[in-house]
N, C-alpha and C. Protein backbone atom coordinates (compact mmCIF):
# COMPACT_ATOMS: atom_id res chain seq x y z
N UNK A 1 36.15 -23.46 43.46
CA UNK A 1 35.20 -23.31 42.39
C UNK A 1 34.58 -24.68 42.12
N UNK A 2 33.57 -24.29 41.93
CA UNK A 2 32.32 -25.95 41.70
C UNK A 2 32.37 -26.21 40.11
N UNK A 3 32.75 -27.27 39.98
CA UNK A 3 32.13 -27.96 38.81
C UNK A 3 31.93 -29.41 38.37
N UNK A 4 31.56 -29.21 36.86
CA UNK A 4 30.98 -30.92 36.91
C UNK A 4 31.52 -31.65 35.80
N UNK A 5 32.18 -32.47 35.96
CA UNK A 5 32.86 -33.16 34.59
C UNK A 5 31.85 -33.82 33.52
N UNK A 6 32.21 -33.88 32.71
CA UNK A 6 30.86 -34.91 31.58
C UNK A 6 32.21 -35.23 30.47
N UNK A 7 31.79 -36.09 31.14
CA UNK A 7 33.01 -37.05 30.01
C UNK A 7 32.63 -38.36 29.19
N UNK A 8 32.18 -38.26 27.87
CA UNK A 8 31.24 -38.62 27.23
C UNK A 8 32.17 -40.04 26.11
N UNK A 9 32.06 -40.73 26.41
CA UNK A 9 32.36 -41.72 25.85
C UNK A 9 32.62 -42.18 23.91
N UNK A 10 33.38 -42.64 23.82
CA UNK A 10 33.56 -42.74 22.39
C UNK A 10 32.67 -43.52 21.87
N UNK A 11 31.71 -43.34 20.80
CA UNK A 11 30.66 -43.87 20.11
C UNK A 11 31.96 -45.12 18.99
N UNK A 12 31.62 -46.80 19.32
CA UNK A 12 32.03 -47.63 18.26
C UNK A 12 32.69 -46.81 17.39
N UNK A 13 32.18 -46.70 16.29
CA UNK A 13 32.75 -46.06 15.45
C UNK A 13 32.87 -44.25 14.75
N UNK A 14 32.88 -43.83 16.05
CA UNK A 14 33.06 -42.06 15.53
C UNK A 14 34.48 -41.64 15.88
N UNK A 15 34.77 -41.10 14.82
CA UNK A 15 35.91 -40.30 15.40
C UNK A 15 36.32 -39.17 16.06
N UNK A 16 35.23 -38.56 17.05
CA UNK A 16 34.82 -37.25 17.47
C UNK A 16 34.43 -37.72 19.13
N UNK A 17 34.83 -36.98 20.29
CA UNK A 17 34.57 -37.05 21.44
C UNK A 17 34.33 -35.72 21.64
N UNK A 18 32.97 -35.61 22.74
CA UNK A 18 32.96 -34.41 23.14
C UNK A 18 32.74 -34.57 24.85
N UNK A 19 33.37 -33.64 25.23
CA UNK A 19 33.62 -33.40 26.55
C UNK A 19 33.11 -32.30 27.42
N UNK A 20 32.67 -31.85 28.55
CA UNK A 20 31.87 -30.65 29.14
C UNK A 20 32.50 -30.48 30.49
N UNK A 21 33.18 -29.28 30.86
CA UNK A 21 33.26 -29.32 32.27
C UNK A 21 32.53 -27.57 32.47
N UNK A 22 31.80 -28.07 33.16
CA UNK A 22 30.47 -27.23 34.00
C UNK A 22 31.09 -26.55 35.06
N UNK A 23 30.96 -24.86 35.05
CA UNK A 23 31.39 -24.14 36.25
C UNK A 23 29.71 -23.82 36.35
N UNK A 24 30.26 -22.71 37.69
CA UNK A 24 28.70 -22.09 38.27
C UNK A 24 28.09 -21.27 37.15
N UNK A 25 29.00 -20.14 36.42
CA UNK A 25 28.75 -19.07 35.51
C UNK A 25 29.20 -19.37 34.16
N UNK A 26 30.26 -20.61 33.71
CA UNK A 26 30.11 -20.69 32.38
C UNK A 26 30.38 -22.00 32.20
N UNK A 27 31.02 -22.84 30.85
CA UNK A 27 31.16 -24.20 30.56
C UNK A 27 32.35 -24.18 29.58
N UNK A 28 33.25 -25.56 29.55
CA UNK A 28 34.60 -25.11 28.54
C UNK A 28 33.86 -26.89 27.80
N UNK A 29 33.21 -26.60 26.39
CA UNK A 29 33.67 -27.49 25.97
C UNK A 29 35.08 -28.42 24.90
N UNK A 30 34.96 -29.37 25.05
CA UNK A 30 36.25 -30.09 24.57
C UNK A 30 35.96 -31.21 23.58
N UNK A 31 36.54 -30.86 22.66
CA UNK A 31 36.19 -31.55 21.40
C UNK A 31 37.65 -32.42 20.93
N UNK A 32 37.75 -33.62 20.67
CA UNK A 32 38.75 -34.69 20.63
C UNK A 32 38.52 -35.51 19.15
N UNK A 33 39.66 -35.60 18.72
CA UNK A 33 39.33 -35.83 16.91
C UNK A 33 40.81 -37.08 17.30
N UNK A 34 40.06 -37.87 16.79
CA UNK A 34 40.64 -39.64 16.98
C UNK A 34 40.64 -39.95 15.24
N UNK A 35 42.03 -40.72 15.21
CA UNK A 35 42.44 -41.11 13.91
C UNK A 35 42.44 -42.74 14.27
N UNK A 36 41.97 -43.49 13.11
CA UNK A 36 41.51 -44.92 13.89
C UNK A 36 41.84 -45.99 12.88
N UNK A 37 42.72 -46.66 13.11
CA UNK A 37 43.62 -47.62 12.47
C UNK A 37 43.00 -49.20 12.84
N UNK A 38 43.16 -50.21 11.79
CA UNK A 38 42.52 -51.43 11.51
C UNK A 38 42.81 -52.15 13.10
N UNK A 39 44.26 -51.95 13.26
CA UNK A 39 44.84 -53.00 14.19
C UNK A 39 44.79 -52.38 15.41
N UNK A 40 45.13 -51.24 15.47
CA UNK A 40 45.25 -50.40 16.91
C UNK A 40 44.06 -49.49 17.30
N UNK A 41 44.04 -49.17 18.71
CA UNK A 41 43.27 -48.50 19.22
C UNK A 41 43.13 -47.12 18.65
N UNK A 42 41.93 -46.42 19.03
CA UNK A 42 41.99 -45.10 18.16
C UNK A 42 43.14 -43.79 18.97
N UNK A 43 44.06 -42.81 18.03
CA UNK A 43 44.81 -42.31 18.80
C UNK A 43 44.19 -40.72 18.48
N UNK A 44 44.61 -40.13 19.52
CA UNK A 44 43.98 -39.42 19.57
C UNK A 44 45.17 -37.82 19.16
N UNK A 45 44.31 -37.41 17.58
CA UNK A 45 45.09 -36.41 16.87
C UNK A 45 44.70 -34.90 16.98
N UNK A 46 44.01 -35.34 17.78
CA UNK A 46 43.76 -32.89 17.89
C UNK A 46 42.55 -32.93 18.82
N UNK A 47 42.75 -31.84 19.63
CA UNK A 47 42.12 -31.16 20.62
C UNK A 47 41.33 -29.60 21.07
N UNK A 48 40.41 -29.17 20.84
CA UNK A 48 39.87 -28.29 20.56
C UNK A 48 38.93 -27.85 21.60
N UNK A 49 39.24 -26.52 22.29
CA UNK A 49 37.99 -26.26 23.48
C UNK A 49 37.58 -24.95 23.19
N UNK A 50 36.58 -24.95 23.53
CA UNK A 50 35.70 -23.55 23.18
C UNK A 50 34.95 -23.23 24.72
N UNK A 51 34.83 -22.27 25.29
CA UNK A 51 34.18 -21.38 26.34
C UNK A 51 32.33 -21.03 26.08
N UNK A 52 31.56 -21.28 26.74
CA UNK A 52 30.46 -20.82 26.60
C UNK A 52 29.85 -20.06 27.56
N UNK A 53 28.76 -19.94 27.46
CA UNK A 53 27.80 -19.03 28.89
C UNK A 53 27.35 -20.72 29.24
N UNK A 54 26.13 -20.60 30.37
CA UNK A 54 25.21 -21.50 30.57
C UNK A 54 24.46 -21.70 29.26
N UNK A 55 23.97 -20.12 29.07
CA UNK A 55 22.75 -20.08 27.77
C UNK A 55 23.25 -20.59 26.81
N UNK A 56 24.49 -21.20 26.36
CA UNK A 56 24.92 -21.78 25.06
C UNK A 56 25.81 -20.07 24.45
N UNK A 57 25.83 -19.34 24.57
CA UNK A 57 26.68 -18.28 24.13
C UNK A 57 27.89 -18.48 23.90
N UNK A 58 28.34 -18.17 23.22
CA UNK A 58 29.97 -18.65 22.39
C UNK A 58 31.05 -17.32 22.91
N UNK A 59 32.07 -17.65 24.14
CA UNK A 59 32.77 -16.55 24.77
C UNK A 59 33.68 -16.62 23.45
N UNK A 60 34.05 -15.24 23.12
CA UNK A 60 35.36 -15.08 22.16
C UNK A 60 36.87 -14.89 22.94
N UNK A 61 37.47 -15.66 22.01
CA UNK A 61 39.27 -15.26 22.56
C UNK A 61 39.21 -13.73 23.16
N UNK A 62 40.97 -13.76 23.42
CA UNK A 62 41.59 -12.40 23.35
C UNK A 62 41.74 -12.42 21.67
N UNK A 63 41.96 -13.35 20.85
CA UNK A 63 42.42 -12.59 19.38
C UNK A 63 41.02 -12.96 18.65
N UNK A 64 39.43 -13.00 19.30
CA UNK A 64 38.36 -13.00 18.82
C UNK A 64 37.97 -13.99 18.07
N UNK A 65 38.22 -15.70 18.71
CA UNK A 65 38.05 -16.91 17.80
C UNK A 65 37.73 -17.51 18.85
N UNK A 66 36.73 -18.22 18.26
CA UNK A 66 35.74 -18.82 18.82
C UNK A 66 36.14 -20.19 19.74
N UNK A 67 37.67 -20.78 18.81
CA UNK A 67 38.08 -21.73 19.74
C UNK A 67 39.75 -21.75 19.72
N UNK A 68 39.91 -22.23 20.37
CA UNK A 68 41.48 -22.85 20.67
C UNK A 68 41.78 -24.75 20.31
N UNK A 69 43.42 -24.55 19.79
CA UNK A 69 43.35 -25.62 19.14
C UNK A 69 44.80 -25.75 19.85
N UNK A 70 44.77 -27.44 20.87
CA UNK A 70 45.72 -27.20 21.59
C UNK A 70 46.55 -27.65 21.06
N UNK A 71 48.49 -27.12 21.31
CA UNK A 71 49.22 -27.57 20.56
C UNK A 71 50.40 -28.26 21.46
N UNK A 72 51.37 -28.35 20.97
CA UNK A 72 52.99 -29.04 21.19
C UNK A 72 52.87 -29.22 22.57
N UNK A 73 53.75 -29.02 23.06
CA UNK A 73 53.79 -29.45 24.97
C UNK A 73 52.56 -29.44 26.12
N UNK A 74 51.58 -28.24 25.22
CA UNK A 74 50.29 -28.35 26.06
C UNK A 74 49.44 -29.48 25.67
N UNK A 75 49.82 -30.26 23.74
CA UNK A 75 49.19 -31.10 23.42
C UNK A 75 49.65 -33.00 24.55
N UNK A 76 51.17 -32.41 24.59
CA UNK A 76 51.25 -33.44 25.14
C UNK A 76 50.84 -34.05 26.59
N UNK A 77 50.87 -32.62 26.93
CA UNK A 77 50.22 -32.57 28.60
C UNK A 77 48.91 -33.44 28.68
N UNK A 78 48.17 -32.91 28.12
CA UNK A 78 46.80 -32.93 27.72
C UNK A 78 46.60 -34.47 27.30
N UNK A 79 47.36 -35.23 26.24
CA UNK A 79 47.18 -36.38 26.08
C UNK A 79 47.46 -37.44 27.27
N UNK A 80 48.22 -36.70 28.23
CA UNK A 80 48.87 -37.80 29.32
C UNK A 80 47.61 -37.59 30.40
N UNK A 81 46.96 -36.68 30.78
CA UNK A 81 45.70 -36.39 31.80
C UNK A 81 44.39 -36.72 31.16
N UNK A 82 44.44 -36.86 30.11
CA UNK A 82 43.64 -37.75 29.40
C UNK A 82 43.71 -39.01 29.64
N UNK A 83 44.79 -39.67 29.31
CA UNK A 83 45.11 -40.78 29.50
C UNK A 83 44.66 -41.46 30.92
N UNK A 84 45.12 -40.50 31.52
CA UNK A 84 44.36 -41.02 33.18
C UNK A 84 43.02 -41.32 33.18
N UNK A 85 42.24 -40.52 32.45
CA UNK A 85 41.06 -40.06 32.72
C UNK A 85 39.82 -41.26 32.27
N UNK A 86 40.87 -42.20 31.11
CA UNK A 86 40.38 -43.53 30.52
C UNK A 86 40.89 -44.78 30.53
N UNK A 87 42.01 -44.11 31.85
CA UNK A 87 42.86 -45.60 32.07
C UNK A 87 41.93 -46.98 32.90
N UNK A 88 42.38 -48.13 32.94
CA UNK A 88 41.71 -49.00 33.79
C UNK A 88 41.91 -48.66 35.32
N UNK A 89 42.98 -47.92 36.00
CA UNK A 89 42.72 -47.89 36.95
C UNK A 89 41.98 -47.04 37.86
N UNK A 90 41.49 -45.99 36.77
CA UNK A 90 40.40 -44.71 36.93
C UNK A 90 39.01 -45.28 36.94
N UNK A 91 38.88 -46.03 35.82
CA UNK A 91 37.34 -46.73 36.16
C UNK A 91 37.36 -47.89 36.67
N UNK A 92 38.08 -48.13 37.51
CA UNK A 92 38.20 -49.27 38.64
C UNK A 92 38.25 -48.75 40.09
N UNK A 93 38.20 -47.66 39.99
CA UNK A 93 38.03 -47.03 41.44
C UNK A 93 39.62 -47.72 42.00
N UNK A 94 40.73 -47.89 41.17
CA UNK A 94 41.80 -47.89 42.21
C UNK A 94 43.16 -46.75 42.28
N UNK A 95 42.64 -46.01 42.10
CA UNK A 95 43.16 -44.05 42.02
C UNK A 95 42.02 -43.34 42.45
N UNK A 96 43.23 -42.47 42.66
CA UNK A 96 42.00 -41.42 43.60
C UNK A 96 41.79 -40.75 42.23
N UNK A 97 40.47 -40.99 42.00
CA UNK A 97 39.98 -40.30 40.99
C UNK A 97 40.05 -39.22 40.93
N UNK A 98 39.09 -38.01 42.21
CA UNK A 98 39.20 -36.90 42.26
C UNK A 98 40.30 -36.08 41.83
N UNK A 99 41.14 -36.77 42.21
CA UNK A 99 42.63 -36.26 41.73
C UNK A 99 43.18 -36.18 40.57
N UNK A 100 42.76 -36.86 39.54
CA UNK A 100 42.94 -37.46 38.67
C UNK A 100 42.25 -35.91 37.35
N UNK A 101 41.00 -36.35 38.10
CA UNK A 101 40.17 -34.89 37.53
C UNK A 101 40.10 -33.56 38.18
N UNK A 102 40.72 -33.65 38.97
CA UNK A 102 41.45 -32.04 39.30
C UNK A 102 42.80 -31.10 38.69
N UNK A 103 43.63 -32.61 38.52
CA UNK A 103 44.26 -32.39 37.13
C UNK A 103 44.20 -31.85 35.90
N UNK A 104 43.00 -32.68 35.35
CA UNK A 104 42.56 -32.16 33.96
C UNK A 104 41.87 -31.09 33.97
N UNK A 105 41.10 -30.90 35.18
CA UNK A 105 40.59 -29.29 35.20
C UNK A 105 41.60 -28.14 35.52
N UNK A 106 42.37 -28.49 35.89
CA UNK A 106 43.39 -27.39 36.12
C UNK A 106 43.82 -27.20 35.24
N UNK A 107 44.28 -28.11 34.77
CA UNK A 107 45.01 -27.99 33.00
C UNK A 107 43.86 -26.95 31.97
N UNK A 108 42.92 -27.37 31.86
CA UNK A 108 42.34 -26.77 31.03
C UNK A 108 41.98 -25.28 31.67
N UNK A 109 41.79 -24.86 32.68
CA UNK A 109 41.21 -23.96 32.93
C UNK A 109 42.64 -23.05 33.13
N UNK A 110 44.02 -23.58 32.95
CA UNK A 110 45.05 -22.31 32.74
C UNK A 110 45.14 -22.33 31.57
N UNK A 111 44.91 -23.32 30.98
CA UNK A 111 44.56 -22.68 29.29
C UNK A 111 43.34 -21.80 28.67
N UNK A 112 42.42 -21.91 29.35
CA UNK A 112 41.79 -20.73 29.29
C UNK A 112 41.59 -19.31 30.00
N UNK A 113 42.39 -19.17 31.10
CA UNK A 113 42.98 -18.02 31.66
C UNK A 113 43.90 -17.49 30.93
N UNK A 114 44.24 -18.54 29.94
CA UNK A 114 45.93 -17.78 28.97
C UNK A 114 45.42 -17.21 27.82
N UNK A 115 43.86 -17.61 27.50
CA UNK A 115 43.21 -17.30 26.01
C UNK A 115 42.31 -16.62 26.49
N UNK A 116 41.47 -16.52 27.67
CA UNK A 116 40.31 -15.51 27.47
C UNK A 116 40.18 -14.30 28.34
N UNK A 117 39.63 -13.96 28.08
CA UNK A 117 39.22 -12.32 29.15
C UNK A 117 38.15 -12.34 29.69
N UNK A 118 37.95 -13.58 31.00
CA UNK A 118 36.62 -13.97 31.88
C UNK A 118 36.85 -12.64 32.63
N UNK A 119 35.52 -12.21 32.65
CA UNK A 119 34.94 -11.41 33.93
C UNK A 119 33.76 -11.21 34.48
């Protein structure tokens, strides 16, 4: 399956990341809510993806909500393939990147095989 990552960078000072991975027939976006402390880097406190069409159409759950809010062991998963995804050695070209983001798409896309009813 084809798709396209968009992995959108943290604005100075927002506490909101949004993220896009692009299939042929639909899109999962990913929404990232950062808590941001004087001394330390911003950490990152909740994770939220929602399913669309191309046209912007909002796919509903199986329990008819608009998004998913990831939690406990999938949260932690999720923070560690993240982590790759903004480490120095990812944007240094010294990891195989591809790999890196085949990861995180896999991850997300059995979380949305576990929440939605694509057909």
């Amino acid at each position: 399956m084809n798709y396209t990552l968009e992995l959108n960078t943290q604005e100075p000072d927002s506490n909101i990341v949004f993220n896009t991975i692009v299939f042929d027939s639909f899109k999962i976006n990913i929404v990232e809510r950062y808590i941001r402390s004087i001394k330390s880097q911003p950490k990152l406190c909740e994770a939220l993806f929602k399913v669309r069409t191309l046209d912007d159409v909002l796919i509903k759950t199986r329990e008819d909500n608009g998004r998913i809010k990831i939690k406990g062991d999938q949260f932690e998963t999720y923070q560690r393939l993240r982590r790759g995804l903004s480490s120095y050695e990812y944007k240094n070209k010294l990891i195989n990147r591809k790999e890196v983001e085949e990861n995180y798409v896999h991850f997300i896309l059995s979380l949305v095989i576990a929440n939605y009813n694509l057909s």
